[in-house]
Protein backbone atom coordinates (compact mmCIF):
# COMPACT_ATOMS: atom_id res chain seq x y z
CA UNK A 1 13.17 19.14 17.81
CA UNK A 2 16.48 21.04 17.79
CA UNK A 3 17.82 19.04 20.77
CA UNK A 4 20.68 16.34 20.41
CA UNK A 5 19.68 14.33 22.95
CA UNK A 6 16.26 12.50 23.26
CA UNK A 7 14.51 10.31 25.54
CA UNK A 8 11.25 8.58 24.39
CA UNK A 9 9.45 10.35 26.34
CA UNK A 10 10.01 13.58 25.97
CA UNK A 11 10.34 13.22 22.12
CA UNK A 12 6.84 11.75 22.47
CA UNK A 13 5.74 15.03 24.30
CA UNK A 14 7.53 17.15 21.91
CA UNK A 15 6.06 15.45 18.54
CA UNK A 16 2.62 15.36 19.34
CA UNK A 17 2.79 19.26 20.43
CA UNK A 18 4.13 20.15 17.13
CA UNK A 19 1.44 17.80 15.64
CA UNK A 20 -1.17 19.15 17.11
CA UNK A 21 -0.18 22.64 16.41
CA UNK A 22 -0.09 21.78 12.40
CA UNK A 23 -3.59 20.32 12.93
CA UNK A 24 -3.11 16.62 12.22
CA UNK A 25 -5.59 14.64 13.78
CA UNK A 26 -4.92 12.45 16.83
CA UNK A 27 -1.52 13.87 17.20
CA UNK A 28 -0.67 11.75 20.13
CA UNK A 29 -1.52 8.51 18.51
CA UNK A 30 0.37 9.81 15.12
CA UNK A 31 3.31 10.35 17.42
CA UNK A 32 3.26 6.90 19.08
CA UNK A 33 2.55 5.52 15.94
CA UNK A 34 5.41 6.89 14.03
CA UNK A 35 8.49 5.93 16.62
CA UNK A 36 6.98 2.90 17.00
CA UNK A 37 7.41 2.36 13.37
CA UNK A 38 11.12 3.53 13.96
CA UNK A 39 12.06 1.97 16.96
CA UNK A 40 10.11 -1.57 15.28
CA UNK A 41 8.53 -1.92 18.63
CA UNK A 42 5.15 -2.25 19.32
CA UNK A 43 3.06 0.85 21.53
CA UNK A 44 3.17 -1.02 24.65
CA UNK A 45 6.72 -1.71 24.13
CA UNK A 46 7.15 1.99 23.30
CA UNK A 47 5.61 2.56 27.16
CA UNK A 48 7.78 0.31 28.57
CA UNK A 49 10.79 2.05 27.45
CA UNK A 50 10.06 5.71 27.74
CA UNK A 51 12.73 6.97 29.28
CA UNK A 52 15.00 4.98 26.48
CA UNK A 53 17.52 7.48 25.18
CA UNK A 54 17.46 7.91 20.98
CA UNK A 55 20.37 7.64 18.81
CA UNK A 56 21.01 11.02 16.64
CA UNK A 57 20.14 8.75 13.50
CA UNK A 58 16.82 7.35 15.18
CA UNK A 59 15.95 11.26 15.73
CA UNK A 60 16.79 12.28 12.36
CA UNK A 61 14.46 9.75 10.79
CA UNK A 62 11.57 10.11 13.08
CA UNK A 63 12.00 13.88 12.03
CA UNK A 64 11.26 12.30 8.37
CA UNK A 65 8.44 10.24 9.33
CA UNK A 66 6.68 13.94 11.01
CA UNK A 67 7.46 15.25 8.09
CA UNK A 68 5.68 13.11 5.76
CA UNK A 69 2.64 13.22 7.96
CA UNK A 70 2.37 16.93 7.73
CA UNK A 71 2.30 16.60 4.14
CA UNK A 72 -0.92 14.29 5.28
CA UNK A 73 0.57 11.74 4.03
CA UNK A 74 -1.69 8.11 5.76
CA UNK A 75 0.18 7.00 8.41
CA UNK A 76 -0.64 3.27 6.83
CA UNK A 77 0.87 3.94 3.91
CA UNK A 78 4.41 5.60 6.06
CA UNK A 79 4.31 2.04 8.16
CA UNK A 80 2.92 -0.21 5.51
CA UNK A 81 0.48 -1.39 7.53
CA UNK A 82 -3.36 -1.42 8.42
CA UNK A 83 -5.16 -3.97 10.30
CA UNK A 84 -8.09 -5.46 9.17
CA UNK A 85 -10.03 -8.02 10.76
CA UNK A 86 -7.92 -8.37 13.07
CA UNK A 87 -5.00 -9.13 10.38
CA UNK A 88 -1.63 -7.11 9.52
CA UNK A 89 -2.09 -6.39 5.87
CA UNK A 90 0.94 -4.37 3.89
CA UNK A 91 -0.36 -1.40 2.16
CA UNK A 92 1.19 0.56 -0.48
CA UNK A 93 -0.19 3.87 -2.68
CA UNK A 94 -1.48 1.22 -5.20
CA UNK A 95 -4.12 0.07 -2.77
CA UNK A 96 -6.88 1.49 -0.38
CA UNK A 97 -6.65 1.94 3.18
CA UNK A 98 -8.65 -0.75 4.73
CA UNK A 99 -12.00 0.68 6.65
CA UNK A 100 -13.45 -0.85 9.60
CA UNK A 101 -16.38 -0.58 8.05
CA UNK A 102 -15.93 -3.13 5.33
CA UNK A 103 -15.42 -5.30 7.99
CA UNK A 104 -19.13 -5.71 7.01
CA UNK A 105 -19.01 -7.11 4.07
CA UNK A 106 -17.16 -10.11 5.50
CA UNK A 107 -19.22 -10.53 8.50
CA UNK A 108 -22.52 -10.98 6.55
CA UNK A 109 -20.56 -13.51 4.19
CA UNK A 110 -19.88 -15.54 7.44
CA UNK A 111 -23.16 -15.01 8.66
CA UNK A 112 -24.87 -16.27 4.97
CA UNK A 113 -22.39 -19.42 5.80
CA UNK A 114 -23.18 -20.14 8.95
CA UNK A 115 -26.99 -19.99 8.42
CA UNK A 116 -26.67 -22.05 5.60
CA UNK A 117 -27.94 -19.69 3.09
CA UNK A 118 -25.50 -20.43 0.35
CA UNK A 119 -26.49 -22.89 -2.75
CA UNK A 120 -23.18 -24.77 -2.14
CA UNK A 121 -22.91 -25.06 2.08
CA UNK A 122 -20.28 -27.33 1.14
CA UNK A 123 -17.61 -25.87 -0.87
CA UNK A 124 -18.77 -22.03 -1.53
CA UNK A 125 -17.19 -20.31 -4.20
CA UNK A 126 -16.68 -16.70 -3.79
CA UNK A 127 -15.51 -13.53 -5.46
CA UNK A 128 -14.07 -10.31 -3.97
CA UNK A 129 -14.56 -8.11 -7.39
CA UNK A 130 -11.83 -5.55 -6.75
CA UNK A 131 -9.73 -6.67 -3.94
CA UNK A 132 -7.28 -3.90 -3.48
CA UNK A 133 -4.77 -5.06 -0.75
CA UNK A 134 -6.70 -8.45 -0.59
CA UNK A 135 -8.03 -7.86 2.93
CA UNK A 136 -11.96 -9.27 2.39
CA UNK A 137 -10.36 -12.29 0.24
CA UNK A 138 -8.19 -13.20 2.68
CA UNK A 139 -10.29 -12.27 6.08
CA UNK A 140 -13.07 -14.93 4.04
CA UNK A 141 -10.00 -17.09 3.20
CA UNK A 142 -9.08 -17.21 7.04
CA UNK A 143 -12.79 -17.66 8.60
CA UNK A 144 -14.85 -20.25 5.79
CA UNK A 145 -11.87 -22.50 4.91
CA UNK A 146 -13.57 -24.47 2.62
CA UNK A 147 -14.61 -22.16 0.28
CA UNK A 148 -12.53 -21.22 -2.86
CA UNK A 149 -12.30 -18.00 -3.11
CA UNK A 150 -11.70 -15.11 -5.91
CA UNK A 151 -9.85 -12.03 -5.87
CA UNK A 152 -9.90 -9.51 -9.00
CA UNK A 153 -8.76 -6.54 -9.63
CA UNK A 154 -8.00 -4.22 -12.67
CA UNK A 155 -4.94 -2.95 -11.07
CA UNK A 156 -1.35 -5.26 -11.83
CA UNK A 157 -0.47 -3.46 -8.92
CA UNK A 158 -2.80 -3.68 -6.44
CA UNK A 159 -2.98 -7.54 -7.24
CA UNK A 160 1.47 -7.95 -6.34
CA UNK A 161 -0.29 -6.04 -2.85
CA UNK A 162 -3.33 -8.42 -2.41
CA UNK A 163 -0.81 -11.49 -3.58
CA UNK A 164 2.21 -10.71 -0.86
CA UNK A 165 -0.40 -10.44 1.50
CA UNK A 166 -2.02 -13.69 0.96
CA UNK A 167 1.48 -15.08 1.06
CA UNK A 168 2.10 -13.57 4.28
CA UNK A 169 -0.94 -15.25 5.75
CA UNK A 170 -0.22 -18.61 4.18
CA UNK A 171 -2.71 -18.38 2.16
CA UNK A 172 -1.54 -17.76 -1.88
CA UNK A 173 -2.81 -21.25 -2.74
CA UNK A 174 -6.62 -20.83 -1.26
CA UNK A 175 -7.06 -17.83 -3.40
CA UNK A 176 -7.28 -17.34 -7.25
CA UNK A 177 -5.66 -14.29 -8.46
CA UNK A 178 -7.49 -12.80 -11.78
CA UNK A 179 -6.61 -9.44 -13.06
CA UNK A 180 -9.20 -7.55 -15.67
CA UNK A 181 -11.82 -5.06 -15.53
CA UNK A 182 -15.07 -5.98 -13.37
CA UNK A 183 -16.34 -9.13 -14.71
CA UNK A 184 -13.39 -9.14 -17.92
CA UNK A 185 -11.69 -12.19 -16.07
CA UNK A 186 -14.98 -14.09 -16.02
CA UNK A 187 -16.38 -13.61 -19.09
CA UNK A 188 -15.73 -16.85 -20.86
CA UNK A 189 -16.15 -18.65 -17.29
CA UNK A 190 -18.88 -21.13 -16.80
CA UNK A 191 -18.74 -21.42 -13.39
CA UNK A 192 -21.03 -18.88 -11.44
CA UNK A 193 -20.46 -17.93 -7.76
CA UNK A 194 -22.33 -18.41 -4.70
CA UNK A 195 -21.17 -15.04 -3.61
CA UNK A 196 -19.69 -11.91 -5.05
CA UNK A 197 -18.64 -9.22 -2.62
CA UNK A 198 -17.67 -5.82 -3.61
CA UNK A 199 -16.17 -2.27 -2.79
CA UNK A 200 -16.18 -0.85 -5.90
CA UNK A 201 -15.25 2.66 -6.40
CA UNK A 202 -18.31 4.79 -5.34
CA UNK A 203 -17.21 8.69 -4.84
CA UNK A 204 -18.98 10.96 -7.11
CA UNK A 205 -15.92 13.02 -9.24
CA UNK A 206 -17.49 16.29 -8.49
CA UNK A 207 -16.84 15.01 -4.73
CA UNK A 208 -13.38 14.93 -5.03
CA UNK A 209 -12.19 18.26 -3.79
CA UNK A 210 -13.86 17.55 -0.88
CA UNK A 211 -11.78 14.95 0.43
CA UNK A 212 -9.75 14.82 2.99
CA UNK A 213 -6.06 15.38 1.59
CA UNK A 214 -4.94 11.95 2.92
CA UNK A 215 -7.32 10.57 0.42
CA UNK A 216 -7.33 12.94 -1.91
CA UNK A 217 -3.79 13.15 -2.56
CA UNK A 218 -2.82 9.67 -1.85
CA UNK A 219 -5.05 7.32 -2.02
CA UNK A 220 -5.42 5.27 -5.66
CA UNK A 221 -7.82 7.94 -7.57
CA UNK A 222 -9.17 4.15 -9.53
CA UNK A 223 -10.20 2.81 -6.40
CA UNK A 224 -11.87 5.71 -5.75
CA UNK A 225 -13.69 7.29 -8.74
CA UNK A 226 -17.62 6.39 -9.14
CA UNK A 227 -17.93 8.89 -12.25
CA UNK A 228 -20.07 11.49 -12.33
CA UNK A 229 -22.62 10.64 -9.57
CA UNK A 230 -20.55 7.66 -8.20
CA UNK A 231 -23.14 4.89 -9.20
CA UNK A 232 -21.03 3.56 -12.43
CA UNK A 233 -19.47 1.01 -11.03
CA UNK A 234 -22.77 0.12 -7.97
CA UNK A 235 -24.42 0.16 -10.95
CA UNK A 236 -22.42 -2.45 -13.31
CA UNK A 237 -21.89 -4.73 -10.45
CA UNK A 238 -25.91 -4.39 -10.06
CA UNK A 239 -26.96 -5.04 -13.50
CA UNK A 240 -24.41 -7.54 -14.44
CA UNK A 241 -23.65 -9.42 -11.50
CA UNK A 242 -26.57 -11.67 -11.86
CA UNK A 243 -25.25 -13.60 -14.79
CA UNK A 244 -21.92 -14.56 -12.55
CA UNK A 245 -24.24 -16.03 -9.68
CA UNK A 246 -25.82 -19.23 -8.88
CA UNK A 247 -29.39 -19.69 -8.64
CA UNK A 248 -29.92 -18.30 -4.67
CA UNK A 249 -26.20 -16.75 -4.85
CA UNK A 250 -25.62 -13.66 -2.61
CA UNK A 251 -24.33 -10.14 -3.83
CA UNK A 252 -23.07 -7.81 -1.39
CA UNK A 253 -21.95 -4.25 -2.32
CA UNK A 254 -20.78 -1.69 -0.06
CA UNK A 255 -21.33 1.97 -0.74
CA UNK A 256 -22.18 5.62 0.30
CA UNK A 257 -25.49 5.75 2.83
CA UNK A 258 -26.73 8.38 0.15
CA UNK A 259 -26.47 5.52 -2.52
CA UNK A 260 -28.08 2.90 -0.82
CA UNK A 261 -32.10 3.51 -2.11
CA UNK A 262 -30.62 4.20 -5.49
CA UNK A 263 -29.04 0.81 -5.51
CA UNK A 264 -32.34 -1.10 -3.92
CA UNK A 265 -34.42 0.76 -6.46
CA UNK A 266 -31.38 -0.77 -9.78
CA UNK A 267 -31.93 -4.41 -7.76
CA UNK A 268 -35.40 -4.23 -7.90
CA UNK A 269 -35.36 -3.53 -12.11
CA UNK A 270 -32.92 -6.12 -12.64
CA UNK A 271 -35.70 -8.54 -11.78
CA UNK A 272 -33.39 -11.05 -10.76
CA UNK A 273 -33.25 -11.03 -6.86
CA UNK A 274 -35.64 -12.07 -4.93
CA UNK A 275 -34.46 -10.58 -1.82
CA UNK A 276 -32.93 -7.32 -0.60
CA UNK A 277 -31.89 -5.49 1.97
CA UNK A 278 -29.60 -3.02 2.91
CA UNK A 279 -27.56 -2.48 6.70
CA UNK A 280 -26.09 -0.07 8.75
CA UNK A 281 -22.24 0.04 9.67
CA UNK A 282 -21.24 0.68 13.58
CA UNK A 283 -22.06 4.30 12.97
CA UNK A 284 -25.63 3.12 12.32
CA UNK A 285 -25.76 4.78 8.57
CA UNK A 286 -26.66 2.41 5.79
CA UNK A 287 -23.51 0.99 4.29
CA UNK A 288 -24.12 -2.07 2.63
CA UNK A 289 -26.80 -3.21 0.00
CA UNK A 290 -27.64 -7.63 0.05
CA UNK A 291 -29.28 -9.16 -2.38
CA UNK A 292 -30.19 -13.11 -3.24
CA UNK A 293 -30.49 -14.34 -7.07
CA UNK A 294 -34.12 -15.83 -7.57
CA UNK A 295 -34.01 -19.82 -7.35
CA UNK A 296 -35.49 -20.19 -10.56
């Protein structure tokens, strides 16, 4: 991209060439991405405009933005953005990249509200243990807007992420910020949940080499690391979660299909459910692990 003068289009044609070539995946959508991000217009804009000449500044930092993505950097965290939910979140290094397929996680909580499942229909109280960038808070925030609703995370950081973006959907006073360790924030709480979601860190550390380098290198190693066979925390949240849960409260846990039986197996010795299940994401592999506290 030696040339001084660009049009959109052929700067397009050009980036996702040289993309391709380094073997970044979905080099055309990278591309649009990335001087869409530059020119703050959005891809259909970009379309409209593609024979738009660029200024020599414009090229010069869409040269930057390339470069950062070879280094496979996530293109979320070179826009600051992710959607989730069908939401614009802001995310930073300090926080995950939101998955589609957590989008679970906040469609069953829906689906326990709407089928009036939950031991307070009325005014639900619910946790999001480990919120990250705040997206299942505020997506359950957004959809059940009577329910209060808790975010924690052990991160200061990740909490200023999940906070701006609760601000930035109006929503900083429906949600209770708590920052601590797992259930730290709670412990001298008397006031038990009707549901407790989580994503808690589930990647085995031997697994971490493995990785793709976007999250390997750049993804928050916290939010990340299960220890040694990536059940610590599936485990914890298991074991403990109980005591933070009202009599036919709801814990949902999302985690690796491989950890799924494991988890059903730790629910079943707790003997304090009642009921579990686990369900498959939209790639039809077992993602998520349900469970309902025993009435009595």
């Amino acid at each position: 991209m030696a040339r001084e003068k660009w049009a959109v289009r052929e700067i397009l044609n050009v980036a996702t060439k040289f993309l391709a070539g380094k073997g970044i995946e979905s080099p055309r959508l990278c591309a649009e991405v990335l001087l869409s991000h530059e020119l703050e217009k959005s891809r259909v804009e970009l379309y409209l405009a593609l024979d738009q000449p660029l200024s020599r500044s414009e090229v010069a930092r869409y040269r930057s933005l390339i470069k950062r993505r070879l280094k496979r950097e996530p293109l979320q965290y070179i826009t600051g953005h992710q959607e989730f939910w069908s939401l614009d979140f802001s995310v930073s290094p300090a926080v995950l990249i939101p998955r589609a397929e957590t989008e679970l996680l906040v469609e069953e909580a829906i689906k326990l509200r709407e089928e009036h499942l939950l031991p307070d229909n009325g005014k639900p109280g619910i946790l999001d243990l480990g919120t990250g960038s705040g997206a299942i808070a505020i997506s359950l925030a957004k959809e059940i807007q009577n329910a209060t609703i808790w975010a924690s995370d052990i991160s200061f950081e990740a909490l200023a992420v999940a906070r701006a973006n609760a601000k930035r959907h109006n929503l900083v006073r429906r949600i209770r910020f708590c920052q601590g360790d797992l259930w730290q924030p709670f412990s001298n709480s008397s006031t038990p949940f009707d549901v407790i979601i989580s994503n808690p860190p589930y990647i085995p550390a031997g697994a971490f080499n493995a990785l793709p380098p976007e999250v390997r290198y750049y993804e928050p190693r916290i939010a990340l690391d299960g220890h040694e066979s990536g059940m610590h925390f599936i485990t914890r949240v298991i074991e403990e979660g109980g005591a933070y849960l009202k009599p036919g409260g709801w814990l949902l846990i999302e985690m690796d299909p491989d950890q799924t039986e494991k988890a059903l197996c730790l629910i079943d010795s707790t003997r304090c459910f009642s009921f579990r299940e686990r369900l498959m994401d939209y790639r039809k592999r077992y993602r998520l692990v349900k469970a309902q506290k025993r009435h009595g």
